[in-house]
Protein backbone atom coordinates (compact mmCIF):
# COMPACT_ATOMS: atom_id res chain seq x y z
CA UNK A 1 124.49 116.50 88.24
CA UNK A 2 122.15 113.88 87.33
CA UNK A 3 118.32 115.19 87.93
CA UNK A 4 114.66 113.85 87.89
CA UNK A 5 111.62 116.59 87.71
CA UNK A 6 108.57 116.03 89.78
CA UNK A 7 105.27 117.98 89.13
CA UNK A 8 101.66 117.23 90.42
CA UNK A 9 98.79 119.44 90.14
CA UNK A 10 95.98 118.67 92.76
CA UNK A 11 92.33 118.94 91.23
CA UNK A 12 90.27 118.28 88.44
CA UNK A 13 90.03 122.60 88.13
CA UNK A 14 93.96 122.41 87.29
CA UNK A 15 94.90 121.44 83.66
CA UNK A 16 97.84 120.04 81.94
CA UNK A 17 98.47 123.86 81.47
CA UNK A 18 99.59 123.80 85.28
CA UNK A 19 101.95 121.26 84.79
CA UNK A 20 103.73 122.58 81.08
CA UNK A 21 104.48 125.65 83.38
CA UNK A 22 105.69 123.84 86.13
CA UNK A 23 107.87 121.66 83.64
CA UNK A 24 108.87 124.66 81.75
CA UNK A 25 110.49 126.46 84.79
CA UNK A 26 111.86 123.22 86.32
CA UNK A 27 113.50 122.91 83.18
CA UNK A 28 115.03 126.29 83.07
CA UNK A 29 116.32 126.48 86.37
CA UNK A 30 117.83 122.92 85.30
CA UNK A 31 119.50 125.07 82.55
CA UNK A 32 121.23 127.38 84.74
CA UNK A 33 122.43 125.28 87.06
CA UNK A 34 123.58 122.99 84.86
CA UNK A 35 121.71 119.83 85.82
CA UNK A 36 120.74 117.11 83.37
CA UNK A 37 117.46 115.54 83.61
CA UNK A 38 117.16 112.09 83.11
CA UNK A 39 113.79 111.31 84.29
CA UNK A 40 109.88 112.86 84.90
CA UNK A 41 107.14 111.79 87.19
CA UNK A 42 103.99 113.53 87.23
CA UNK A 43 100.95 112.87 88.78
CA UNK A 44 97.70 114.68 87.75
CA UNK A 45 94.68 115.70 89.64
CA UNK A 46 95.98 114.21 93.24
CA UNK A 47 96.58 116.19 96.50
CA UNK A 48 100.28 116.36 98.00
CA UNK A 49 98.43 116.46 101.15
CA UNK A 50 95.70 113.93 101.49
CA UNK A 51 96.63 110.75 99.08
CA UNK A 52 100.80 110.64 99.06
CA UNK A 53 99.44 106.74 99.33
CA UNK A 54 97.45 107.55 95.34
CA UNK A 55 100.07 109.54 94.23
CA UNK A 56 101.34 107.08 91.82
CA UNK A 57 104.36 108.45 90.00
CA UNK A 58 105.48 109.64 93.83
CA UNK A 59 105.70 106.00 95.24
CA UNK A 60 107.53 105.20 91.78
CA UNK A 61 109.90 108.25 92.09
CA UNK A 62 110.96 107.11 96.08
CA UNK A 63 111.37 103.52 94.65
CA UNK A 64 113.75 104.50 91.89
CA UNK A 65 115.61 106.76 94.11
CA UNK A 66 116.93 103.09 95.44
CA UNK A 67 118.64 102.81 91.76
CA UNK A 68 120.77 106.00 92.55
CA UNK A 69 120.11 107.07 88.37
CA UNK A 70 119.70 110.76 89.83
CA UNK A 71 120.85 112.83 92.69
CA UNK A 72 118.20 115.12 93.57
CA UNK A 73 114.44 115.81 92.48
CA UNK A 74 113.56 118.89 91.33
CA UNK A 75 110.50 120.13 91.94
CA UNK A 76 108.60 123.65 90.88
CA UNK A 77 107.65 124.46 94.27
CA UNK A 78 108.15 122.48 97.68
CA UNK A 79 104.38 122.10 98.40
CA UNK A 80 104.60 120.22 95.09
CA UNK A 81 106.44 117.65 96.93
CA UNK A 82 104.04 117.36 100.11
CA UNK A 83 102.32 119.87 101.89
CA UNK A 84 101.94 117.47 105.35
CA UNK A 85 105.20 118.39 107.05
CA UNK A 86 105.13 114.79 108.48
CA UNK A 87 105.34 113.27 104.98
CA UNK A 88 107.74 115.81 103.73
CA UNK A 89 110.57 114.81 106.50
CA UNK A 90 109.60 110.75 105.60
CA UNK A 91 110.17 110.81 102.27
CA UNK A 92 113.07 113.46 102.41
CA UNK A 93 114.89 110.68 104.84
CA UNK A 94 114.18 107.85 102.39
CA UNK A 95 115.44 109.92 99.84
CA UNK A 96 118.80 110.94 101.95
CA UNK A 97 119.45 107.40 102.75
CA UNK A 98 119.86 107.04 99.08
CA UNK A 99 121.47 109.85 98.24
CA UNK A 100 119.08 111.93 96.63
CA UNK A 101 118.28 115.65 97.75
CA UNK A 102 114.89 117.89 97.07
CA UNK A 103 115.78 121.13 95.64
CA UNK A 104 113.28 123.79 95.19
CA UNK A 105 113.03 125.46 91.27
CA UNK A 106 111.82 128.74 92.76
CA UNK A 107 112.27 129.16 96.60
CA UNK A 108 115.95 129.26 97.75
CA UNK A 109 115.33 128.29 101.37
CA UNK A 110 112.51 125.71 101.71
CA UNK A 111 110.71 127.61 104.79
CA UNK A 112 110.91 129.66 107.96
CA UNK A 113 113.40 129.03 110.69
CA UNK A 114 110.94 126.72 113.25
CA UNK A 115 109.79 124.97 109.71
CA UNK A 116 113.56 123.89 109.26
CA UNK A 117 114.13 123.25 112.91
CA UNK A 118 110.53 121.11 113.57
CA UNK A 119 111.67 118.83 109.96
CA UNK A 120 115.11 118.50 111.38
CA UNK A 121 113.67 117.54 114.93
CA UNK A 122 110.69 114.72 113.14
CA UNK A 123 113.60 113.33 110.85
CA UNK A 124 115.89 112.91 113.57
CA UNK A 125 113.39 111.33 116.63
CA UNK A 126 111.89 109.41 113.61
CA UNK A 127 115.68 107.82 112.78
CA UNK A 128 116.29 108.07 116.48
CA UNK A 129 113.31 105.46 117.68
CA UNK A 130 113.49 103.33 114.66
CA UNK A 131 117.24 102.64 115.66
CA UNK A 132 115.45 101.71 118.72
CA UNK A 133 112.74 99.73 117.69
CA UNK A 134 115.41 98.36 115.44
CA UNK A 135 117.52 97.29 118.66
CA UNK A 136 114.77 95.82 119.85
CA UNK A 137 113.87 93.94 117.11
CA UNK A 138 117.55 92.54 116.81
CA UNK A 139 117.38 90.95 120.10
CA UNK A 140 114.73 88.84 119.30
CA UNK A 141 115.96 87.84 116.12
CA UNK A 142 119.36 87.43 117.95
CA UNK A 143 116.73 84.93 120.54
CA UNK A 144 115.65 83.14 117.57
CA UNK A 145 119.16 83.21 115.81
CA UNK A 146 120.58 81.68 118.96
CA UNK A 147 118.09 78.48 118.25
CA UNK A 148 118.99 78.10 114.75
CA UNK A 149 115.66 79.36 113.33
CA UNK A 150 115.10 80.97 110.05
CA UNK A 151 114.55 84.47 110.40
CA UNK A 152 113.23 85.19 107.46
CA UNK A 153 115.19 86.40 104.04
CA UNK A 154 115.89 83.79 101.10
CA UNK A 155 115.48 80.57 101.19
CA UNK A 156 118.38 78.82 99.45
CA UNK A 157 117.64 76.59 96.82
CA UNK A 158 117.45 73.13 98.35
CA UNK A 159 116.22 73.59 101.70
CA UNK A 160 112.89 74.33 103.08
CA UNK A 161 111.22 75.47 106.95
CA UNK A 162 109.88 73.00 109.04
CA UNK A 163 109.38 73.76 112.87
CA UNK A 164 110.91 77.45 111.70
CA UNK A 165 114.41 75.92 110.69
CA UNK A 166 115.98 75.09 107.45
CA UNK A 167 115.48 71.21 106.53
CA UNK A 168 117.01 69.54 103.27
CA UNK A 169 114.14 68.93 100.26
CA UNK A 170 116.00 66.03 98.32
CA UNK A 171 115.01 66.95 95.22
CA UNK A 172 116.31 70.50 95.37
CA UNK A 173 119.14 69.69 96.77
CA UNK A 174 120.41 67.19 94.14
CA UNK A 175 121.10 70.49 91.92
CA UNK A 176 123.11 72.22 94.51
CA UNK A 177 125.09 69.75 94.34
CA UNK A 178 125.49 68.72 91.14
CA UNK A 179 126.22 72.83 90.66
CA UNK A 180 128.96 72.22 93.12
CA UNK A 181 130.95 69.18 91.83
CA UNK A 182 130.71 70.52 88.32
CA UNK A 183 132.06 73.36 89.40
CA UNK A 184 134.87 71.88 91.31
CA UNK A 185 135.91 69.82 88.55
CA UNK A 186 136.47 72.71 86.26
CA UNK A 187 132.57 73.16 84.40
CA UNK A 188 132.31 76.78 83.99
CA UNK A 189 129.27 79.12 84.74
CA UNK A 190 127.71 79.36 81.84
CA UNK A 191 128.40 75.34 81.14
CA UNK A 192 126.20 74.66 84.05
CA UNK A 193 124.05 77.17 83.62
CA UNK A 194 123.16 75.75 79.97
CA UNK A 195 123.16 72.00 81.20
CA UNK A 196 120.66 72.77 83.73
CA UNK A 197 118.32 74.80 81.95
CA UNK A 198 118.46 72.06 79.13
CA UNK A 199 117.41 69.59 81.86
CA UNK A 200 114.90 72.13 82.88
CA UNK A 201 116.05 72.68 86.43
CA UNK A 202 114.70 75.76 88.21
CA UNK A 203 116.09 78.62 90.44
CA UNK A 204 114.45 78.39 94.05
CA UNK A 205 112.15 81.19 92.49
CA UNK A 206 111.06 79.23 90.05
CA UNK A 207 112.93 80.52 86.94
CA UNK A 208 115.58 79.72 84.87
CA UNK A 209 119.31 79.75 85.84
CA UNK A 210 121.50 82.97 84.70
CA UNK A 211 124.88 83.35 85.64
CA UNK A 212 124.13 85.36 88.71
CA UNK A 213 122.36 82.39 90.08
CA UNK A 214 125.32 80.70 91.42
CA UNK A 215 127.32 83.53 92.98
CA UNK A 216 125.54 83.41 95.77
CA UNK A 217 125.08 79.51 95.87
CA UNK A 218 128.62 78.99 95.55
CA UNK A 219 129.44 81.35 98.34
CA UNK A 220 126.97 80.42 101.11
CA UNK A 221 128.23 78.25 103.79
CA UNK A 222 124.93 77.26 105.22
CA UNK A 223 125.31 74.49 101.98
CA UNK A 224 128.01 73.07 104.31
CA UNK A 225 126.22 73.35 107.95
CA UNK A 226 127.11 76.78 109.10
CA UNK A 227 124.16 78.63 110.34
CA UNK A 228 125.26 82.48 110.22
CA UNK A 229 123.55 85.62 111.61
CA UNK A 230 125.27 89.06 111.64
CA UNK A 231 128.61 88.60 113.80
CA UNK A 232 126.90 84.91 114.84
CA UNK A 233 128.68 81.88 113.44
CA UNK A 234 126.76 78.52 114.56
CA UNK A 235 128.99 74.84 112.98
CA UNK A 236 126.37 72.22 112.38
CA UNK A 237 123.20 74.66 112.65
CA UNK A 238 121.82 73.92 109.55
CA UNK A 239 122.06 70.29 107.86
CA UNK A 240 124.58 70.37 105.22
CA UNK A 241 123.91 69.34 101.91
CA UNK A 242 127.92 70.03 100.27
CA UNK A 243 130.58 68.17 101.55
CA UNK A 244 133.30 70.78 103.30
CA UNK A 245 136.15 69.78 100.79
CA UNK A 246 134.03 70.32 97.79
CA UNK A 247 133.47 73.83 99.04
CA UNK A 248 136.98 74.87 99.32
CA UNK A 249 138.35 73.60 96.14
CA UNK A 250 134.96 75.72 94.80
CA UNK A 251 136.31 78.70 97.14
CA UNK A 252 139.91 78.40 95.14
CA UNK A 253 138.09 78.42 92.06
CA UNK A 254 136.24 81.47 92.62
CA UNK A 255 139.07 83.22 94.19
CA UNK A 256 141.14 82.64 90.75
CA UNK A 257 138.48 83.62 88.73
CA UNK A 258 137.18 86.77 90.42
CA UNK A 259 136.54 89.95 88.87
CA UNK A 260 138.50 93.02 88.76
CA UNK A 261 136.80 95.55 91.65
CA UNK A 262 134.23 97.09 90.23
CA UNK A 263 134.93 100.47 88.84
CA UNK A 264 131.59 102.79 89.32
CA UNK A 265 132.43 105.87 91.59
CA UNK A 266 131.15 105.49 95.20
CA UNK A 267 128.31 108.43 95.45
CA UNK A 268 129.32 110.74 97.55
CA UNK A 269 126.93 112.95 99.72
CA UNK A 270 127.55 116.31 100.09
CA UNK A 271 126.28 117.43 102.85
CA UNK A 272 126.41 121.26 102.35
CA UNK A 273 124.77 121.02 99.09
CA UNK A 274 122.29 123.74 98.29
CA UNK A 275 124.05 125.74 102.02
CA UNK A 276 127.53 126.39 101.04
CA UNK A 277 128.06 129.90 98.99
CA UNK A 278 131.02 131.61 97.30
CA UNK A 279 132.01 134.92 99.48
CA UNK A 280 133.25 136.33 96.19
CA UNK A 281 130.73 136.21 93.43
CA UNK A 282 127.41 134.91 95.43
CA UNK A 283 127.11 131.30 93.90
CA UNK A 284 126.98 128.07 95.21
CA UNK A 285 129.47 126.08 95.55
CA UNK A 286 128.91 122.36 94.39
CA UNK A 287 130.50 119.32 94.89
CA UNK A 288 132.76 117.73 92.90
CA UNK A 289 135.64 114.87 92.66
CA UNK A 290 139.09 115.34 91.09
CA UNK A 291 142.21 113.86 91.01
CA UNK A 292 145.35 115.95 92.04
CA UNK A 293 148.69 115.90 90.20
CA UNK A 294 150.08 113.42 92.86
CA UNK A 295 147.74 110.76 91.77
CA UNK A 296 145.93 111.20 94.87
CA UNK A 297 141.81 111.91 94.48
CA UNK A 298 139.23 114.16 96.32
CA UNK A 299 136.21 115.25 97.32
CA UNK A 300 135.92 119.05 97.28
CA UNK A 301 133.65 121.83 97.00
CA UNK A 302 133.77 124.23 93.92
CA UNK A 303 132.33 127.46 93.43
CA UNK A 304 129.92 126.80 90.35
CA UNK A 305 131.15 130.17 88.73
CA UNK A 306 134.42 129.30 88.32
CA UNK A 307 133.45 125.90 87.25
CA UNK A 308 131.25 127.26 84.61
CA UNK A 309 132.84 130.18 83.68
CA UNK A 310 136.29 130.26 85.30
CA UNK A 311 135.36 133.90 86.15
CA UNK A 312 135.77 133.65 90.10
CA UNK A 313 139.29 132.78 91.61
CA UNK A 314 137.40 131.27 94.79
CA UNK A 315 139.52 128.17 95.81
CA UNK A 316 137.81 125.06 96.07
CA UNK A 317 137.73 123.46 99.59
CA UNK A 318 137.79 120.05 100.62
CA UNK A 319 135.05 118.24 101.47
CA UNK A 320 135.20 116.39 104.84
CA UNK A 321 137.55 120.15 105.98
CA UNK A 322 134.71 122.12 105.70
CA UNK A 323 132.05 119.86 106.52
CA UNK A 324 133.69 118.78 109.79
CA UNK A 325 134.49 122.66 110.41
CA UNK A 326 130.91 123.84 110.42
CA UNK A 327 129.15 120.99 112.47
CA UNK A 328 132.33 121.21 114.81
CA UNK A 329 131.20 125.38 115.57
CA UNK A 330 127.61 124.23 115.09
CA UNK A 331 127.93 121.85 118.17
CA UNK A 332 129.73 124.56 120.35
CA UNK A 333 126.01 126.26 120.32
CA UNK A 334 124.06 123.24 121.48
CA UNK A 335 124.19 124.74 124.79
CA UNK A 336 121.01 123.89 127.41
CA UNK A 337 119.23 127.35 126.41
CA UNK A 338 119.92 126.83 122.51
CA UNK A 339 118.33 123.83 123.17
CA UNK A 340 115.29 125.02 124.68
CA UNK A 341 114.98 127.50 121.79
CA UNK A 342 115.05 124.96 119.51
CA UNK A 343 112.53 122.94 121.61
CA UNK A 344 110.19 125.64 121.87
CA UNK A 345 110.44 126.80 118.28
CA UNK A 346 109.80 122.87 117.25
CA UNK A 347 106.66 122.88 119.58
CA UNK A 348 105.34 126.15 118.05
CA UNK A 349 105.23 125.33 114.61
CA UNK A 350 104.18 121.96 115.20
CA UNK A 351 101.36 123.70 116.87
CA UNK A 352 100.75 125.87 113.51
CA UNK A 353 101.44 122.84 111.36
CA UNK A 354 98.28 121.20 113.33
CA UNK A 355 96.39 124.21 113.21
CA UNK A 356 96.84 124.97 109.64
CA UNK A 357 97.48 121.37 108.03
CA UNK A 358 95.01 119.06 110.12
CA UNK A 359 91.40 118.40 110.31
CA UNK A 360 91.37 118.36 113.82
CA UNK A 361 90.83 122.13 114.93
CA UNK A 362 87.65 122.22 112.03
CA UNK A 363 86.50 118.62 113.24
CA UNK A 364 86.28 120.09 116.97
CA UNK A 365 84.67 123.56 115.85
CA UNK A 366 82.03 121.27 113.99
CA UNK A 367 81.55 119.04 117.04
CA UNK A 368 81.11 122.29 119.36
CA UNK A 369 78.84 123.33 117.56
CA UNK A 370 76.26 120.19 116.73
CA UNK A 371 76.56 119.97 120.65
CA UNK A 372 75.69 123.67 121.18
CA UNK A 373 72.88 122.86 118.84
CA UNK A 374 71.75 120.21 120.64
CA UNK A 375 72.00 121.72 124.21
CA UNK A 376 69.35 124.53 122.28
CA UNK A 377 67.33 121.77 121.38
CA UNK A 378 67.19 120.31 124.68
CA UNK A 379 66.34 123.57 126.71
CA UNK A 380 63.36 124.15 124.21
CA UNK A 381 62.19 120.56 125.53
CA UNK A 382 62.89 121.10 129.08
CA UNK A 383 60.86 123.99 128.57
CA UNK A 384 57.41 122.50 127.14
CA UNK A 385 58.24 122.19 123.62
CA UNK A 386 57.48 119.02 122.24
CA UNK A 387 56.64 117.76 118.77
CA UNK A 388 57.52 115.46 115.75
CA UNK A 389 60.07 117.59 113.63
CA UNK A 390 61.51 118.52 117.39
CA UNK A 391 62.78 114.73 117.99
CA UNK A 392 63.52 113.93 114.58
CA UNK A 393 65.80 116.77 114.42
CA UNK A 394 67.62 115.58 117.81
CA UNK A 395 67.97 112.15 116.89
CA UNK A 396 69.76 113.81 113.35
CA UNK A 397 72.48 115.93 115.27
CA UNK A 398 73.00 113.00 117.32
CA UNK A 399 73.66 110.54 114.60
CA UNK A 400 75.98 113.62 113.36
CA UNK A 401 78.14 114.15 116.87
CA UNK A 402 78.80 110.27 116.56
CA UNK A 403 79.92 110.63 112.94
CA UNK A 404 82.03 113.44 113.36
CA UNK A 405 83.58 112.01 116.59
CA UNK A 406 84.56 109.10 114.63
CA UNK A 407 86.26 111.67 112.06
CA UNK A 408 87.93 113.37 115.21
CA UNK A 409 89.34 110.25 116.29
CA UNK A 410 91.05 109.52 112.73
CA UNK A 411 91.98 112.47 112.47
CA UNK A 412 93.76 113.00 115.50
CA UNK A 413 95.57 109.24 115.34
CA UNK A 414 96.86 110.86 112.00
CA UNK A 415 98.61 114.04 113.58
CA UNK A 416 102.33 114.31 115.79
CA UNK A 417 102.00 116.07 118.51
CA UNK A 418 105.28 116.87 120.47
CA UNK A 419 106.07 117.69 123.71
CA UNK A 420 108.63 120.28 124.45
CA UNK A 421 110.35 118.15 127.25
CA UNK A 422 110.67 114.97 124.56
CA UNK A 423 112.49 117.41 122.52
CA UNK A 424 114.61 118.79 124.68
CA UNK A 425 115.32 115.12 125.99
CA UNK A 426 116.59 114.00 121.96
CA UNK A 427 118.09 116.70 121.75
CA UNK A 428 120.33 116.59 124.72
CA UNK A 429 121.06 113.20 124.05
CA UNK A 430 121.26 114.00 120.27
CA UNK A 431 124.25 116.22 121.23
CA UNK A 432 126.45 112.86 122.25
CA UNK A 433 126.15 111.70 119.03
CA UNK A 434 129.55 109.94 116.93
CA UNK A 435 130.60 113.53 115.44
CA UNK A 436 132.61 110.93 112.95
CA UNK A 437 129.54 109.66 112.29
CA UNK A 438 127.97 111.07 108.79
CA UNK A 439 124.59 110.62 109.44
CA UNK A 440 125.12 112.38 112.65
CA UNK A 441 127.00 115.42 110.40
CA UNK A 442 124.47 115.21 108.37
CA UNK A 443 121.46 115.86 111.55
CA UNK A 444 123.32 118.61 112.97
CA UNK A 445 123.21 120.44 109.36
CA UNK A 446 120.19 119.67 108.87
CA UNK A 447 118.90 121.22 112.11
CA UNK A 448 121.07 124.27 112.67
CA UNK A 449 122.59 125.11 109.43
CA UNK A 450 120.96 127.71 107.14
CA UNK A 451 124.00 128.41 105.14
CA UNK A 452 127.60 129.25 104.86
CA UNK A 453 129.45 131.32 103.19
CA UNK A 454 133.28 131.36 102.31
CA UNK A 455 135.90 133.45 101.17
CA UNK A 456 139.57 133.49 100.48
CA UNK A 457 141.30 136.14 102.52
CA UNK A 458 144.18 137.87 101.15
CA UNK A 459 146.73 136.44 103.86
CA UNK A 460 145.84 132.98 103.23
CA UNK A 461 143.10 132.37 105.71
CA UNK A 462 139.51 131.79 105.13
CA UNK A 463 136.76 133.97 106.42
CA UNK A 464 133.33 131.62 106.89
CA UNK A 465 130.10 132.96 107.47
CA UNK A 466 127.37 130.62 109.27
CA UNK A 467 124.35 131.85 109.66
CA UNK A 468 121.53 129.41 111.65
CA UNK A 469 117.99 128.18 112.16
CA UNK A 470 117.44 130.21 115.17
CA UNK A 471 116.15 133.69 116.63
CA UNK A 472 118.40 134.84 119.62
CA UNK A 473 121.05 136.71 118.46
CA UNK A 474 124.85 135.36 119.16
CA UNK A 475 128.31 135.71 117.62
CA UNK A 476 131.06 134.01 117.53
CA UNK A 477 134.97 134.46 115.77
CA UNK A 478 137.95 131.99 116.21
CA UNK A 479 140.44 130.51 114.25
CA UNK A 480 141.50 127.03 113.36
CA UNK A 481 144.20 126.05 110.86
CA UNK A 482 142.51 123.81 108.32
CA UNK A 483 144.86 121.49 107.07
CA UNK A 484 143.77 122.17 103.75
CA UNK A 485 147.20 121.71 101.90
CA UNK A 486 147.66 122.95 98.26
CA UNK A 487 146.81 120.00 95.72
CA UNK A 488 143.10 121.31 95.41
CA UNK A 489 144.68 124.57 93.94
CA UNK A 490 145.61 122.20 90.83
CA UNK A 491 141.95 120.92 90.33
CA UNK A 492 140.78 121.54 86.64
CA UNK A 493 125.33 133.43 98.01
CA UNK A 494 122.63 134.45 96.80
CA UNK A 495 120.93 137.07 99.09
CA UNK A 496 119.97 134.79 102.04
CA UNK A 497 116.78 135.19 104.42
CA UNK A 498 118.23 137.39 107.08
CA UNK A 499 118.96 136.07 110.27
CA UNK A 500 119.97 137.57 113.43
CA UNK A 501 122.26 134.80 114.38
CA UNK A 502 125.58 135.38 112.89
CA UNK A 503 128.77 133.01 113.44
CA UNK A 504 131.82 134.32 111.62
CA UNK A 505 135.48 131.99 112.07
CA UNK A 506 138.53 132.23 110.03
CA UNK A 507 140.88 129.42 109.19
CA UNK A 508 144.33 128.80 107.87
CA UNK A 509 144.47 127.97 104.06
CA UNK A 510 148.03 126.87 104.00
């Protein structure tokens, strides 16, 4: 697997000592896992806490995540990443959304049981109201889509916005459509692309023309009137500057002349990465992609032993089997009281979180006490006193209450704090969710799953172990048969936190 390292150290009293060490045991654990690092980002003297904004190499580590070069960031410690639970569970959802994972050099589980739940809980209301802000959103662009206005996006190169909707500039549009009949008379790509650069045209960026510049000119029917939006198709919404018969014989032409598919593998996400844990020799099982004697190809799960070493005989299991398997059980716990544990648990360490992580509870000591202060003051006046240093002092712890008011009120816009009956609300209606839905798979191991572990049982069944992110304890044993079949048998834990909560199922291997 394809890694970047990540190390920060957060004042000036830290040294580039701090982050050698960090990069020499990031680099080790790399080692025995057998991860390749590709890329580093550190940022010096800046704290995880107060300026993810400032921490440079950060921002550029989330943006390259987008180029999918790595699939995880390793870091020495987790409070390297962020140490404001809010940010952590931001950034770990960009991240996720583009496949990348945070893995821990030294901790094996990233906190305590509420910790995981209350992430869980912010990164799935966070995903939950953006969908519906999202929704929202869409039906007004769906309002303005209806009217033929530009919403926004690229403007194609010969039109331009008046009145919000897409009129034809003349002397733009003279190149799209010279592109087009040159095209349709049998000028290549890189013909045109030479001829107009010669005559010094210019993208509708401004830049020269490259072969990309025309696959999506040549494709986009707005050139011939058709205003689209999403599953909207609107004939004579924009003003057409190709004639339609032009288009098609360009259509035919790019149809002959298309590529092969392209052949990168499709990332995969692995959803029980980092949880999933061999029954027989302890280590995790990773995943992996393989192609069976039958020509047919998979997604599986391997234990990293026997991939390393071929000293474990632990069979690997399919991905989407045991994946489906475990949020399947983990959804038969979701019942009203599980819920309310996991709604109070959220609530309490959000409560610590604040407590511990915020300026709030210091901000309100302070303020108590510059208005015990002046309360003093004030008695000693009521009382006779009265002179010079007596006002001026007054009028100072007055100019202070205002000031640190005004810091109370930043702080405080800058803090979540939940409700236990907004919890329990998601998470009832959480429990709905599309179980064929990944990202829905993926919420339900993020919130309840602290790992599983699997063996191979000597009659042909598996034995899986889940233990979860809660407190009350509860057991549960069934089987299932898994469907498994017997290509992946062709295919060239460590000690977990205890938890009372044990879940132990068996399913047919055959």
């Amino acid at each position: 697997m394809d890694v970047c390292l990540y190390m920060r150290y957060s004042s000036d009293r830290q040294t580039e000592q701090s982050i050698e060490g960090q990069r020499r045991v990031c680099m080790e654990f790399c080692k025995r896992e057998g991860y390749n690092v590709v890329e580093q980002y550190i940022d010096r003297a800046t704290s995880a806490f107060k300026d993810t904004d400032k921490r440079t190499q950060f921002q550029k580590m989330i943006k390259d995540s987008e180029k999918q070069l790595w699939e995880a960031v390793v870091v020495y410690k987790l409070d390297r990443f962020a140490r404001n639970r809010y940010d952590s569970a931001t950034y770990k959802a960009r991240l996720k959304k583009n496949g990348v994972r945070v893995i821990s050099a030294t901790e094996n589980i990233s906190d305590n049981p509420e910790g995981v739940i209350l992430e869980a809980v912010l990164e799935g209301m966070a995903e939950f109201y953006s969908k519906e802000l999202s929704q929202k959103i869409t039906r007004g662009m769906y309002e303005s889509a209806h009217k033929c206005h530009s919403i926004g996006g690229h403007i194609p190169l010969g039109y331009r916005i008046e009145d919000k909707k897409l009129v034809i500039d003349e002397a733009a549009a003279v190149i799209v459509r010279e592109a087009f009949d040159l095209y349709a008379n049998g000028a290549t790509v890189a013909e045109i692309c030479e001829k107009f650069n010669n005559k010094g045209y210019k993208t509708a960026k401004g830049v020269d023309f490259n072969k990309n510049s025309f696959k999506s000119m040549f494709k986009n029917e707005r050139y011939i009137g058709i205003y689209k939006y999403k599953d909207m198709r609107i004939e004579g919404g924009v003003p057409a500057i190709v004639d339609k018969e032009t288009f098609e014989i360009v259509q035919k032409r790019l149809s002959v002349n298309a590529q092969a598919p392209a052949r990168g593998k499709a990332k995969v996400d692995y959803l029980l990465a980092q949880k999933l844990f061999c029954g027989h020799c302890g280590a995790s099982m990773t995943g992996e992609s393989g192609t069976s004697h039958t020509g047919a190809k998979y997604n599986y799960y391997t234990c990293s032993t026997r991939k390393r070493f071929r000293s474990c005989d632990k069979t690997p299991l399919k991905k989407d089997f045991i994946e489906r398997a475990v949020v399947e059980d983990a959804l038969t716990i979701l019942t009203p009281e599980v819920i309310e544990e996991l709604a109070e648990a959220a609530v309490r360490q959000n409560r610590i979180d604040i407590e511990n992580e915020s300026l709030v509870p210091a901000l309100t000591q302070e303020l108590r006490e510059i208005e015990k202060s002046i309360a003093n003051l004030i008695k000693m006046v009521e009382k006779g006193a009265d002179s010079d240093a007596l006002t001026a002092r007054l009028i100072e712890l007055e100019k202070q209450k205002r000031a640190t008011e005004k810091r109370l009120v930043v702080a405080q816009d800058d803090i979540i704090v939940l409700e236990k009956e907004h919890i329990i609300w998601w998470l009832t209606e959480f429990c709905n969710g599309d179980i064929e839905d990944e990202n829905f798979r993926r919420h339900i191991i993020d919130l309840l799953v602290n790992s599983v572990t699997v063996w191979d049982e000597p009659d042909g069944w598996f034995k899986i172990t889940s233990i979860y992110n809660l407190t009350s304890n509860k057991t549960n044993t069934f089987r299932i048969s898994s469907g498994q079949g017997s290509d992946l048998s062709n295919l060239a834990p460590p000690e977990t936190k205890n938890r009372p909560l044990w879940l132990v199922f068996v399913f047919n291997k055959k």
